[in-house]
N, C-alpha and C. Protein backbone atom coordinates (compact mmCIF):
# COMPACT_ATOMS: atom_id res chain seq x y z
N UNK A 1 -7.21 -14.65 6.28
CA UNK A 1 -6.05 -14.58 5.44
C UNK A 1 -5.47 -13.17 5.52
N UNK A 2 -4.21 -12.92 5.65
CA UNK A 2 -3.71 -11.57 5.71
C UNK A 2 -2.90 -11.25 4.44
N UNK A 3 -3.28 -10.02 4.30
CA UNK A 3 -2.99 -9.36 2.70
C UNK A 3 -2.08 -7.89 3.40
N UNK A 4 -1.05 -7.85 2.83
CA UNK A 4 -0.46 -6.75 2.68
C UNK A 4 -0.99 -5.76 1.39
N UNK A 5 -1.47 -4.40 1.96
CA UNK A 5 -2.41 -3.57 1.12
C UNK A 5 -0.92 -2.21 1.08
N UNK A 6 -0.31 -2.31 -0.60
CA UNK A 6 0.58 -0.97 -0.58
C UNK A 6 -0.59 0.22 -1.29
N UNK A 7 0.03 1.09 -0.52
CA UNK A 7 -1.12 2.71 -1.03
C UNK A 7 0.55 3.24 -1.93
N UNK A 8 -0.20 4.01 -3.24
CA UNK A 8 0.83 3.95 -4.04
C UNK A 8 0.06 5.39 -4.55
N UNK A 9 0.87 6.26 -4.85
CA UNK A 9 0.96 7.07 -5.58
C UNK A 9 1.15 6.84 -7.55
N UNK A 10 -0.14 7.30 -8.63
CA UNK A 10 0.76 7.50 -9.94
C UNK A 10 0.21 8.76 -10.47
N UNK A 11 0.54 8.51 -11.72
CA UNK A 11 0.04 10.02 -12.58
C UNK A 11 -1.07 9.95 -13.25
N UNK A 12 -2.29 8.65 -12.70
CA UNK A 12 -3.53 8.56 -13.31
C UNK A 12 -4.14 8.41 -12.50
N UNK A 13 -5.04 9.35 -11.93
CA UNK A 13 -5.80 9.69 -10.79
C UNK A 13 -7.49 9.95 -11.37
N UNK A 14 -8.44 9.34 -10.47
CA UNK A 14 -10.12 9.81 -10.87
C UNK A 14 -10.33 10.68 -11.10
N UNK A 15 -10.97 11.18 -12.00
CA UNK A 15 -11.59 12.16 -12.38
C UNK A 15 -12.84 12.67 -11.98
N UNK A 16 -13.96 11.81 -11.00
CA UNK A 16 -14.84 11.79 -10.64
C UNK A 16 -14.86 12.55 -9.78
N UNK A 17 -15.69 13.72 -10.12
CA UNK A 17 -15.89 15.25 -9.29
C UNK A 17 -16.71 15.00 -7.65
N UNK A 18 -17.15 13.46 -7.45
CA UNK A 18 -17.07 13.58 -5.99
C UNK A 18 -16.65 13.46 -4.80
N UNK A 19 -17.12 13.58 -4.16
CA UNK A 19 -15.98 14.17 -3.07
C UNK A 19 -14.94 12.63 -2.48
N UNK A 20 -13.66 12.64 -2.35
CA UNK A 20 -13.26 10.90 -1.96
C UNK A 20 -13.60 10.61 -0.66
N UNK A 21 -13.50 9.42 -0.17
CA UNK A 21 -14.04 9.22 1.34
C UNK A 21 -13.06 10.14 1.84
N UNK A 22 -13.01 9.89 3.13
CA UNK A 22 -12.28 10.32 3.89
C UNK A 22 -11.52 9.34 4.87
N UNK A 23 -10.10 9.46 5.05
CA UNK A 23 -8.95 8.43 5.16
C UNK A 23 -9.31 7.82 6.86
N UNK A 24 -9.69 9.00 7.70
CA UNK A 24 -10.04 8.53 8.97
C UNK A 24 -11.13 7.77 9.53
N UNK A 25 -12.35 8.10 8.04
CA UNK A 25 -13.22 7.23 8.52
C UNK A 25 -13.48 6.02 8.06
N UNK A 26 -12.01 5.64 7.19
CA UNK A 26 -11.91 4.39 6.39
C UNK A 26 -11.01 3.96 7.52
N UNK A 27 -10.62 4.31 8.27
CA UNK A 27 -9.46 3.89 8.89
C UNK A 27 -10.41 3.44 10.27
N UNK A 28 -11.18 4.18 10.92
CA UNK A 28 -12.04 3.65 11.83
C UNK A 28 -12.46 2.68 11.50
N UNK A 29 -13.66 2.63 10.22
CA UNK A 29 -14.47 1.47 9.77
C UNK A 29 -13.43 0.19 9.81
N UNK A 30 -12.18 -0.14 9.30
CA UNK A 30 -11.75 -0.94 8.70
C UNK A 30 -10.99 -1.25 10.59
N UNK A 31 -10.89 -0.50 11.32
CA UNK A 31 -9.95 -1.21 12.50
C UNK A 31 -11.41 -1.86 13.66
N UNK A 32 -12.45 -0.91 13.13
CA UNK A 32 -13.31 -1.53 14.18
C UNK A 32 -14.13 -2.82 13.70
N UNK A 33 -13.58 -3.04 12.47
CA UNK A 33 -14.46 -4.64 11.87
C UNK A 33 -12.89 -5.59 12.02
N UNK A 34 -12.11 -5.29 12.16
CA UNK A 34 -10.97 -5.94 12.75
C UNK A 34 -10.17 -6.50 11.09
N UNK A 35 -10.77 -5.92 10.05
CA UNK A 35 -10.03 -5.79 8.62
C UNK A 35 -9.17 -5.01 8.86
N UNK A 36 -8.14 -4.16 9.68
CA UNK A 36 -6.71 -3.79 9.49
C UNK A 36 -5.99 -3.75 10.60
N UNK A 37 -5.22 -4.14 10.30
CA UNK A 37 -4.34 -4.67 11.64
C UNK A 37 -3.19 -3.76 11.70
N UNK A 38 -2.99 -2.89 11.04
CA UNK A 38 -2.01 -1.78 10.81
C UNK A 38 -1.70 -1.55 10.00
N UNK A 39 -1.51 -0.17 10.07
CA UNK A 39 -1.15 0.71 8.97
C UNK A 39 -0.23 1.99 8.98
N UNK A 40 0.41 2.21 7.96
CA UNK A 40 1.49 3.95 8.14
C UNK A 40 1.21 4.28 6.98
N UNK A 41 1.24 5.72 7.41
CA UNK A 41 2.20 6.70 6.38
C UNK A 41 3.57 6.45 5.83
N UNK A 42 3.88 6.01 4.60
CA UNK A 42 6.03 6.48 4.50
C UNK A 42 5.97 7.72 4.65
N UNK A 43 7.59 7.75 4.74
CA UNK A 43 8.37 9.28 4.59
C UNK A 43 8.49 9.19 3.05
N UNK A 44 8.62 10.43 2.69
CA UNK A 44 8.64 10.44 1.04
C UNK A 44 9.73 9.80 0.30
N UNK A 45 9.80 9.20 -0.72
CA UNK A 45 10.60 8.48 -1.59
C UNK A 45 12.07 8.89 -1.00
N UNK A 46 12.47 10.28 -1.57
CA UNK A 46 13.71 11.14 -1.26
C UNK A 46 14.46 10.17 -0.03
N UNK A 47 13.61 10.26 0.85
CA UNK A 47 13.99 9.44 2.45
C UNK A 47 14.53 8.29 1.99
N UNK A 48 13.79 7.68 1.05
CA UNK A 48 14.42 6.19 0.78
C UNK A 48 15.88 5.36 1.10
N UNK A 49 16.32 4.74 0.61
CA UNK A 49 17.63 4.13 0.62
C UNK A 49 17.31 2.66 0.04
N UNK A 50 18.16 2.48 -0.47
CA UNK A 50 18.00 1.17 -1.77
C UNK A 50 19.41 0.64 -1.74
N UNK A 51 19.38 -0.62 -0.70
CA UNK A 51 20.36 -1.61 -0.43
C UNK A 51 20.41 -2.76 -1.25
N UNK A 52 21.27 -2.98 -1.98
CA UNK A 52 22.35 -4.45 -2.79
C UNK A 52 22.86 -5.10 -2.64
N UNK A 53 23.12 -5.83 -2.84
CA UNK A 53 25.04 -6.56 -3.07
C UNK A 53 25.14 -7.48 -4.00
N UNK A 54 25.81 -7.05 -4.68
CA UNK A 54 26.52 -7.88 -5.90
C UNK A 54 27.83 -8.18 -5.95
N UNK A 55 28.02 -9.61 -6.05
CA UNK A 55 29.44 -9.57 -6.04
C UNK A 55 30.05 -9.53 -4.79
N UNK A 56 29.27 -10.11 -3.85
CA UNK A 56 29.94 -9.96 -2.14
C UNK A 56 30.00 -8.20 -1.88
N UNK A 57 29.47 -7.15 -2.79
CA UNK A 57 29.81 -6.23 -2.75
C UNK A 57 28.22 -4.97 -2.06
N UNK A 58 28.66 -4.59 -1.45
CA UNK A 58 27.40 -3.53 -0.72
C UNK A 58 27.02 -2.31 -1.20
N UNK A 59 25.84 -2.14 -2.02
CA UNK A 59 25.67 -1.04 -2.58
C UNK A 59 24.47 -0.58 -2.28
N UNK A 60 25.05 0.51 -1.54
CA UNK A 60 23.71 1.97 -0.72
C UNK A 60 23.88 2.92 -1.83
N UNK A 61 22.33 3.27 -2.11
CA UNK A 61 22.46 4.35 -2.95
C UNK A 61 21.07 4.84 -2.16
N UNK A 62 20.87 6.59 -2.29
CA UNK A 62 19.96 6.93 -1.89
C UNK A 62 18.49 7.34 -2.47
N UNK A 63 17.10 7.16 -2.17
CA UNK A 63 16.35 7.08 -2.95
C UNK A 63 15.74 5.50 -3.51
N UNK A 64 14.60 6.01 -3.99
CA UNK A 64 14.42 4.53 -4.86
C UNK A 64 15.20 4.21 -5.97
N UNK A 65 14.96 2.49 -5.84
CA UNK A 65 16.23 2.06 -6.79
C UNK A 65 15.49 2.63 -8.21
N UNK A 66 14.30 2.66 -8.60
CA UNK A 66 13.84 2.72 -9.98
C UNK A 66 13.17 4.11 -10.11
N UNK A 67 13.38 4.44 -11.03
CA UNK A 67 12.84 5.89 -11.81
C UNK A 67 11.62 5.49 -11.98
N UNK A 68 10.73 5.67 -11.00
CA UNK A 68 9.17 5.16 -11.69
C UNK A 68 7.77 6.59 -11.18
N UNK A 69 7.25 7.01 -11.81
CA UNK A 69 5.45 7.24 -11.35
C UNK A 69 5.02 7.21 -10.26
N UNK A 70 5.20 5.68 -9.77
CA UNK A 70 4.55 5.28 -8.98
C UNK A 70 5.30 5.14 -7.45
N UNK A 71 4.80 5.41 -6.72
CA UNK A 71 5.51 5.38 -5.44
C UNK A 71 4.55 5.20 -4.16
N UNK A 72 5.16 4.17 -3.21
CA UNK A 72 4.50 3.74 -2.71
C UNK A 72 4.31 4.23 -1.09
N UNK A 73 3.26 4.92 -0.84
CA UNK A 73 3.32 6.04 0.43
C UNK A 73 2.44 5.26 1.53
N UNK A 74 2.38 4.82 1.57
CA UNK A 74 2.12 3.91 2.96
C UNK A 74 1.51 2.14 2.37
N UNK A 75 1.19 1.80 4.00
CA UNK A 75 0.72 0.18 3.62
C UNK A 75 -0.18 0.33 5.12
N UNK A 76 -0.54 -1.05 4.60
CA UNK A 76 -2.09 -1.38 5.60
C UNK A 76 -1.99 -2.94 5.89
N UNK A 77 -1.33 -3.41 6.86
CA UNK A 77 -1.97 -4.98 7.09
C UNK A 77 -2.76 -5.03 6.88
N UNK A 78 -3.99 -6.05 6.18
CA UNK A 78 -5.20 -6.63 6.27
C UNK A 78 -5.35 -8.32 6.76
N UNK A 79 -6.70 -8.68 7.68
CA UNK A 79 -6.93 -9.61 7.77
C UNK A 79 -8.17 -9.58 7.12
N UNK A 80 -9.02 -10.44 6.43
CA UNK A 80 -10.03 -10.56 5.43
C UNK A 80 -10.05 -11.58 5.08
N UNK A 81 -11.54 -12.56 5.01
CA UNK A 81 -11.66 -13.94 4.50
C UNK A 81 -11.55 -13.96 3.48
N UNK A 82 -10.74 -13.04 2.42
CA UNK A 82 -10.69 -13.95 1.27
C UNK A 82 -10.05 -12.35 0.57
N UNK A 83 -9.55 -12.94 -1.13
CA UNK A 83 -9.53 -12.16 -2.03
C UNK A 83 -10.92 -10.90 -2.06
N UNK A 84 -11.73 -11.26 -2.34
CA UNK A 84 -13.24 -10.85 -2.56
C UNK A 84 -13.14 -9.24 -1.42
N UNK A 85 -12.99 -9.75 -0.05
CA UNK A 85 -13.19 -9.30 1.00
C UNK A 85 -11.97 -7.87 0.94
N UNK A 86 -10.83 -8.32 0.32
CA UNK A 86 -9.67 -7.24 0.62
C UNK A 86 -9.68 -6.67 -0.40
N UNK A 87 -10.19 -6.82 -1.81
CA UNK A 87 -10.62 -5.97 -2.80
C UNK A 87 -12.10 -4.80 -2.45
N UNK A 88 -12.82 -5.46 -1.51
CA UNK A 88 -13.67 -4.42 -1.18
C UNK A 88 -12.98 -3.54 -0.48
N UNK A 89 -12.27 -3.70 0.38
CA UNK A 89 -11.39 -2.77 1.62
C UNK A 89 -10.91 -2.17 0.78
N UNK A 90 -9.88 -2.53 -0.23
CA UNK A 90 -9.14 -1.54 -1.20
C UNK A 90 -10.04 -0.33 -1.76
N UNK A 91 -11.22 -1.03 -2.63
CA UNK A 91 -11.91 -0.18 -3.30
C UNK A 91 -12.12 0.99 -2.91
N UNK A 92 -12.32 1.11 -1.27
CA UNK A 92 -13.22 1.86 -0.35
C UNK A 92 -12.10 3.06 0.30
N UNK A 93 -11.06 2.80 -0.16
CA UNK A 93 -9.76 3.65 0.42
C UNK A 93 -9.48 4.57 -0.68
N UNK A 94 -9.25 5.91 -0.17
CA UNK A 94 -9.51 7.02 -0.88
C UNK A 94 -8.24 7.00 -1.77
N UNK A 95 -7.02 6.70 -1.92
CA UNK A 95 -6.13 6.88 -2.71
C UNK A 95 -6.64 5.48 -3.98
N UNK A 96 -7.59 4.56 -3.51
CA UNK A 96 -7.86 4.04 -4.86
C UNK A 96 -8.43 4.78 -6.06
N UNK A 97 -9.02 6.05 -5.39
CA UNK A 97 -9.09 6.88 -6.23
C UNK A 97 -7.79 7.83 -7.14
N UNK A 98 -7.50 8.47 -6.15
CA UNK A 98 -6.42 9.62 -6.39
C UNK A 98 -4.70 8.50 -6.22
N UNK A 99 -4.75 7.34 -6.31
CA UNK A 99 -3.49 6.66 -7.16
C UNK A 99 -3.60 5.61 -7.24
N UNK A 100 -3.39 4.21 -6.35
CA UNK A 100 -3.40 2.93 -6.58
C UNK A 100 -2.99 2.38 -5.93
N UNK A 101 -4.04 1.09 -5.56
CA UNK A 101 -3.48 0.23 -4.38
C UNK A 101 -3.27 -1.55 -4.70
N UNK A 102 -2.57 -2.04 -4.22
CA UNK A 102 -1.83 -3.24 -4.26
C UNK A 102 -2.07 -4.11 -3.52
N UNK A 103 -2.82 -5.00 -3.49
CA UNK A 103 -3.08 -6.17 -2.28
C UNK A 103 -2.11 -7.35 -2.78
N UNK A 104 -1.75 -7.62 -1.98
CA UNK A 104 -0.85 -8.76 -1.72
C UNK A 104 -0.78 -10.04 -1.13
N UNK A 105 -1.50 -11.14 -1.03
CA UNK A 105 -1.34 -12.32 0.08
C UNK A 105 0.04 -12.49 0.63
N UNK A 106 -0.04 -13.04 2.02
CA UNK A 106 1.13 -12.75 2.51
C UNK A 106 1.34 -14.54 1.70
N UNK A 107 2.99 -14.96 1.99
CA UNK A 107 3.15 -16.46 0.98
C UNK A 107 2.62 -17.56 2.47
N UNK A 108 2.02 -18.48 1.77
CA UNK A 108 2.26 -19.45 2.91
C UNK A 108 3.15 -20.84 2.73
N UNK A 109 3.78 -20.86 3.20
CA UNK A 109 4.98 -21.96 3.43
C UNK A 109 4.75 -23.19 4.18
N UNK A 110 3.86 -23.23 4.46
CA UNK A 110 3.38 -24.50 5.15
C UNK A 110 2.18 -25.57 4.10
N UNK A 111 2.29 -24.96 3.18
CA UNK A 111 1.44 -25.65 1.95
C UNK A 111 2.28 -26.70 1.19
């Protein structure tokens, strides 16, 4: 099952004085068990652009559309048999510490 994993930045981060993994060797572990199928860095929010239309009408504004905390600085395809499986992957990724991550099932339409 493939899960879209967002890595998110907020303003409530661990407090736990040890040390977080480290991103490369989560990133090895997780490509050589064939749990991530890709992943990036974003460019920072600022970079953004936040496309509309209302009203037959086209509205670019720059930045994210919402004033929020939280911001979302990269993503991670996952393949993983299950919920269970992509909550461990999450756990194990160092910004679950230092901000917050988002798993997602991708929809299936053939159901």
């Amino acid at each position: 099952m493939k899960y879209m994993m967002f890595v998110c930045v907020d303003g409530d981060p661990d407090t736990d004085p040890a040390p977080e993994p480290d991103i490369d060797e989560w990133v090895a572990t997780n490509d050589a068990k064939g749990r991530r199928l890709r992943g990036h860095v974003l460019a920072p929010a600022d970079a953004a652009t936040t496309v509309r239309v209302r009203n037959g009408q086209l509205l670019v504004s720059d930045g994210p559309f919402t004033e929020t905390k939280e911001l979302i600085v990269g993503f991670d395809l996952l393949e993983c048999a299950d919920l269970d499986e992509a909550i461990e992957v999450a756990r194990t990724h160092p910004m679950a510490r230092g901000g917050r991550i988002e798993i997602r099932p991708f929809a299936d339409f053939e159901q």
